[in-house]
C-alpha atoms as a PDB file:
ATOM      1  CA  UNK A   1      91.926  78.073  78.390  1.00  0.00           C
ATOM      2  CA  UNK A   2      90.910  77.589  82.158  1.00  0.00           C
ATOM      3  CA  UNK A   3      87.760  78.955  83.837  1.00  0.00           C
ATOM      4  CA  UNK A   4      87.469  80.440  87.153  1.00  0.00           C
ATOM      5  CA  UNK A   5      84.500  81.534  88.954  1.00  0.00           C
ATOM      6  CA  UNK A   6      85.036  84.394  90.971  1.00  0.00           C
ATOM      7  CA  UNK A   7      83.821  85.121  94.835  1.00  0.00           C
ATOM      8  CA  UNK A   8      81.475  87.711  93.134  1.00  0.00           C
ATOM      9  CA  UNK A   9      79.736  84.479  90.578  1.00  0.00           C
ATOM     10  CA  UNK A  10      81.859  85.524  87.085  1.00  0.00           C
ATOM     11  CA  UNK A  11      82.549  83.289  84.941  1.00  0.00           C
ATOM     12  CA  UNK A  12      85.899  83.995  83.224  1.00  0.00           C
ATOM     13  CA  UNK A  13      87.993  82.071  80.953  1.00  0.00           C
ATOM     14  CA  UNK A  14      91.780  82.892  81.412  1.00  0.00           C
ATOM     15  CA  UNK A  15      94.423  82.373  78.668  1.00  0.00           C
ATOM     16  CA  UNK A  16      97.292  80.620  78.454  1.00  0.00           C
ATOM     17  CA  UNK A  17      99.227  84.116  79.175  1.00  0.00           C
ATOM     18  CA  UNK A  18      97.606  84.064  82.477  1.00  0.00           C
ATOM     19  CA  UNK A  19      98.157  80.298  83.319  1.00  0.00           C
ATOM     20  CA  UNK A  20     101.503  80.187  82.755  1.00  0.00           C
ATOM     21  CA  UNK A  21     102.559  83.252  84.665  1.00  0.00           C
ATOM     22  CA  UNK A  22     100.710  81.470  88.093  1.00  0.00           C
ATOM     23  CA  UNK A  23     101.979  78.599  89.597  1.00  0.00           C
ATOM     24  CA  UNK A  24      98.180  77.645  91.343  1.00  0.00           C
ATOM     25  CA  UNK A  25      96.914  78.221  88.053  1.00  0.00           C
ATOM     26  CA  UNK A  26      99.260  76.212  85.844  1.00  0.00           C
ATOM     27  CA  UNK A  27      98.405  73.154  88.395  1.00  0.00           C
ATOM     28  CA  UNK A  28      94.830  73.476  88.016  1.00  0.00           C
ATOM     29  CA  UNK A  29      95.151  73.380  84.188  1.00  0.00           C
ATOM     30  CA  UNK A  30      97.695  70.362  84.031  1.00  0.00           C
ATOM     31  CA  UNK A  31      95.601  68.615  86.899  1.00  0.00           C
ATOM     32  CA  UNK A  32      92.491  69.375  84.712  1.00  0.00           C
ATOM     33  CA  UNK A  33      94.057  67.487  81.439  1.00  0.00           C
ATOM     34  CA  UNK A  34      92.176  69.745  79.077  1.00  0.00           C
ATOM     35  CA  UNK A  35      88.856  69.567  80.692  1.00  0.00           C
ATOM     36  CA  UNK A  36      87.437  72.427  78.762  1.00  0.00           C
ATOM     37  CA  UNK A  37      84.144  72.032  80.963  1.00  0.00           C
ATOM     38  CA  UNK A  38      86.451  72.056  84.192  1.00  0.00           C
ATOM     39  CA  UNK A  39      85.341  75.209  86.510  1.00  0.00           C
ATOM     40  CA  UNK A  40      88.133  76.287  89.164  1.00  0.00           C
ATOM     41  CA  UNK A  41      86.409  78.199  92.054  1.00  0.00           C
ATOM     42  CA  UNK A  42      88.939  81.610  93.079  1.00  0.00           C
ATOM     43  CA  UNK A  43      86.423  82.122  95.982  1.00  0.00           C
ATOM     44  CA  UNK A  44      88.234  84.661  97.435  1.00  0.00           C
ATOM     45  CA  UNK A  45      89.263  86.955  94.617  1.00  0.00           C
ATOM     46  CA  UNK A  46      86.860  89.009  92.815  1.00  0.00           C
ATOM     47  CA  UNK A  47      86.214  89.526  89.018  1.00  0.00           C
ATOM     48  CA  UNK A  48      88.051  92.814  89.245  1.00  0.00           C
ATOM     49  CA  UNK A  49      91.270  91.496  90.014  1.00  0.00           C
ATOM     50  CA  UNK A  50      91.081  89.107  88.131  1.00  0.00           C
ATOM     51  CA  UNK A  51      90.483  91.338  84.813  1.00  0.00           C
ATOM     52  CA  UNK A  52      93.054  93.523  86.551  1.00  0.00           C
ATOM     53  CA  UNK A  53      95.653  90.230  86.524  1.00  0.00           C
ATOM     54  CA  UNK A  54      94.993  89.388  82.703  1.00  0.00           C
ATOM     55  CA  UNK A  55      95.375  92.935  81.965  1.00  0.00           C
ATOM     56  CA  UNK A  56      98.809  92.776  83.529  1.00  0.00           C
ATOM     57  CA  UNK A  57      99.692  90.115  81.681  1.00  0.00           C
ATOM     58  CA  UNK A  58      98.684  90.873  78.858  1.00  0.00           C
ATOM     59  CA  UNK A  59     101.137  93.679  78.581  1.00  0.00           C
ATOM     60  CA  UNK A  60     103.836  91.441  80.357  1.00  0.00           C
ATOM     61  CA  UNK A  61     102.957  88.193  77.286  1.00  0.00           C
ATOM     62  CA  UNK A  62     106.379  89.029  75.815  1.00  0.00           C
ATOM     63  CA  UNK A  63     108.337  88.884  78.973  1.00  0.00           C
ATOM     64  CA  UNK A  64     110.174  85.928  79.536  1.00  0.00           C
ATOM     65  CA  UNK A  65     109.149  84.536  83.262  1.00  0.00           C
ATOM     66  CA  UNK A  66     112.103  84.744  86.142  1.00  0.00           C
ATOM     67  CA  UNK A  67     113.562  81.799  87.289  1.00  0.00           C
ATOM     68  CA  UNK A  68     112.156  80.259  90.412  1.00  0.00           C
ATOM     69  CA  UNK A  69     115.295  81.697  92.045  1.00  0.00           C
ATOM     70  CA  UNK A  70     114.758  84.806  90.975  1.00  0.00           C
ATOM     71  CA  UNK A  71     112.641  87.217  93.492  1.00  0.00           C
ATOM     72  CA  UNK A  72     113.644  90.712  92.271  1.00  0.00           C
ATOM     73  CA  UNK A  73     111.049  91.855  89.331  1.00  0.00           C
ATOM     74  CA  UNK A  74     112.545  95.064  87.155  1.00  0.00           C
ATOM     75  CA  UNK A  75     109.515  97.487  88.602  1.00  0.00           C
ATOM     76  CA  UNK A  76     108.825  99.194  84.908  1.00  0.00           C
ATOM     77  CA  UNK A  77     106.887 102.035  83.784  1.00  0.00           C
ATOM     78  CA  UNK A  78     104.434 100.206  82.620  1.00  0.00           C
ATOM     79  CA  UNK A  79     104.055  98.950  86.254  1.00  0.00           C
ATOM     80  CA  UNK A  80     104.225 102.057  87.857  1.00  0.00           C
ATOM     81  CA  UNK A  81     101.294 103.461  85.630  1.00  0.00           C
ATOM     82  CA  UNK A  82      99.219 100.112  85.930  1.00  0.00           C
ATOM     83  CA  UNK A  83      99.441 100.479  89.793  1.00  0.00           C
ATOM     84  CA  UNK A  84      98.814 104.465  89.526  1.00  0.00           C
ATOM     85  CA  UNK A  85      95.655 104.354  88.118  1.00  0.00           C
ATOM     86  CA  UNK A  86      94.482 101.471  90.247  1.00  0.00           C
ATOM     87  CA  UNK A  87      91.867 102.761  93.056  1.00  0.00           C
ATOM     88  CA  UNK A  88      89.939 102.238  96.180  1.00  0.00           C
ATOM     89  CA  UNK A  89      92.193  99.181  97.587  1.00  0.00           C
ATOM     90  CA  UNK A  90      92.853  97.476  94.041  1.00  0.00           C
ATOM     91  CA  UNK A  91      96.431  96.943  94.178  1.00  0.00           C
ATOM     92  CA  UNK A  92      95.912  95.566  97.673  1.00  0.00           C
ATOM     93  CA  UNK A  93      93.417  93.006  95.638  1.00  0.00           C
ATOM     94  CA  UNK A  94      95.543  92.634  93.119  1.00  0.00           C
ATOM     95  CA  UNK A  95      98.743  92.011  95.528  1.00  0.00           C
ATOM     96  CA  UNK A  96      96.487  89.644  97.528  1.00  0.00           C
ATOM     97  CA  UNK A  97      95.496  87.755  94.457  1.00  0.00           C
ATOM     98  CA  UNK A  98      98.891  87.379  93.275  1.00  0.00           C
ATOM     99  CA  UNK A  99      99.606  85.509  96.303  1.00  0.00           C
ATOM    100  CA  UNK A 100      96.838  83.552  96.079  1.00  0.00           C
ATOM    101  CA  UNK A 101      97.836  82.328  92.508  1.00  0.00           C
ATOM    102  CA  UNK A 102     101.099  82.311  93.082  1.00  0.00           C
ATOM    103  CA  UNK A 103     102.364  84.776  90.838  1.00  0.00           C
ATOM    104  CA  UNK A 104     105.718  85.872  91.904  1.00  0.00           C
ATOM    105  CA  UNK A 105     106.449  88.458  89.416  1.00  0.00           C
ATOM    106  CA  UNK A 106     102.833  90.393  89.298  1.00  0.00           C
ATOM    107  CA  UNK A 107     103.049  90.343  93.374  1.00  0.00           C
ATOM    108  CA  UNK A 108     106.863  91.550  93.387  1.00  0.00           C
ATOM    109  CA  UNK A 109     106.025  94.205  90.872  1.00  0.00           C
ATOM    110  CA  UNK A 110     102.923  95.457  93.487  1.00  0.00           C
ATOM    111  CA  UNK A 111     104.534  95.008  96.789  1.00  0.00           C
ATOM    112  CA  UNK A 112     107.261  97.583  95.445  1.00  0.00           C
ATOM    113  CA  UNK A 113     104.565  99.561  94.410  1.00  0.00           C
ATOM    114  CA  UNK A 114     103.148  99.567  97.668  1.00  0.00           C
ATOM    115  CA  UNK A 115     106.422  99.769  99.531  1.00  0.00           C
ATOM    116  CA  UNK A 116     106.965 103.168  97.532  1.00  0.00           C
ATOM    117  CA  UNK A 117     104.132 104.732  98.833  1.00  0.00           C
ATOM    118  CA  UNK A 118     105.337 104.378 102.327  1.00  0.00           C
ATOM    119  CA  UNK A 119     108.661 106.020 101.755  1.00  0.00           C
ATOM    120  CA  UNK A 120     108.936 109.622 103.478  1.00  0.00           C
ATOM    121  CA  UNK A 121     105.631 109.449 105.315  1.00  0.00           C
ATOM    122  CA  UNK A 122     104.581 109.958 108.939  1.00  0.00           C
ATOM    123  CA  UNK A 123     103.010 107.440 110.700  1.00  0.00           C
ATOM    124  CA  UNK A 124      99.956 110.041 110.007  1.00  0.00           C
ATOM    125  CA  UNK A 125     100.256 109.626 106.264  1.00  0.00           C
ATOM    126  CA  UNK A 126     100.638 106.340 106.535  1.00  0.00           C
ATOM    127  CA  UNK A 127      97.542 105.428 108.378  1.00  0.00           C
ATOM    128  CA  UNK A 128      95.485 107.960 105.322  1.00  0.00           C
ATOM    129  CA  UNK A 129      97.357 105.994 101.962  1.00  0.00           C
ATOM    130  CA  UNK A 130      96.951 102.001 103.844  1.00  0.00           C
ATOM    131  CA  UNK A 131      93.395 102.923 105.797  1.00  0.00           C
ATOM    132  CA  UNK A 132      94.818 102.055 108.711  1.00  0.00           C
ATOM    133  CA  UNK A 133      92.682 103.282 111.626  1.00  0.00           C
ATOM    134  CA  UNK A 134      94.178 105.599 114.899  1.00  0.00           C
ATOM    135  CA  UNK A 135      94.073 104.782 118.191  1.00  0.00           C
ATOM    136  CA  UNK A 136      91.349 107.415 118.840  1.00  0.00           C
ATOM    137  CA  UNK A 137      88.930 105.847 115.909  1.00  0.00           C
ATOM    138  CA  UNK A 138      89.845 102.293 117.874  1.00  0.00           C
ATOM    139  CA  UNK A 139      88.558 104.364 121.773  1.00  0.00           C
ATOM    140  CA  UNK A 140      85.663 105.561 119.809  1.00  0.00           C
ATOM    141  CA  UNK A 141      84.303 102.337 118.771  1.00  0.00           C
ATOM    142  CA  UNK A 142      85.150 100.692 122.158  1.00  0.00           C
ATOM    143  CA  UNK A 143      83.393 103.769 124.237  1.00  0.00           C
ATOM    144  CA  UNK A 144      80.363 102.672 121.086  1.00  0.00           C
ATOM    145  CA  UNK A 145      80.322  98.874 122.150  1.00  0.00           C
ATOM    146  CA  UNK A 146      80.389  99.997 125.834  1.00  0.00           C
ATOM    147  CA  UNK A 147      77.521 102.275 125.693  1.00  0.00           C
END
């Protein structure tokens, strides 16, 4: 078991499942040789994703881990449904996290995700599903900071 304290102040233990699946992680816990009172700070990733990332996996435990080599992660239905029901800019935190940790399967399995939802769309669509703002929101709020 590790602990991390989150950038919103949780506490959380994570499991071996979780350490072994991120690279930062599995670091911290070696470096930490068993320190059970050891407390690793994620201060930029927040509880959610976190309890997002162990319940990913969680479902993965049984999944052997790619090679280092290995980049391409088989994008399963699990996956798809995990990152379905995901809202307001979680699998962006989750992505981010991933990263963070360095957890090369969990990110490859959500940057497909989010690479999926950009395929077919206007540059319109696009700007709705990422929140990307138009040119005419970006005049607005330089005619605001003008005024």
């Amino acid at each position: 078991m590790l602990k991390v304290k989150t950038s919103d102040d949780k506490l959380i233990e994570i499991g071996h499942n979780v350490i072994q699946r991120s690279k930062t992680l599995s670091d911290v816990f070696h470096n930490s040789k068993g320190d059970s009172n050891a407390i690793y700070s994620l201060a930029t990733i927040n509880s959610n994703a976190v309890y997002l990332i162990i319940e990913w996996c969680e479902h993965h435990k049984d999944v052997p881990i790619p090679a280092e080599e290995q980049c391409e992660w088989e994008f399963t239905d699990f996956d798809k449904n995990f990152f379905e029901s995901l809202v307001d800019g979680e699998a962006f935190q989750v992505v981010t996290a991933s990263s963070i940790l360095d957890m090369k399967s969990l990110m490859g399995a959500g940057c497909k995700y989010i690479a999926n939802l950009a395929k077919g769309k206007s540059p319109d669509e696009l700007r709705l599903v990422y929140g990307i703002p138009t040119d005419s929101d970006d005049d607005e709020q330089h005619s605001i900071r003008m005024q």
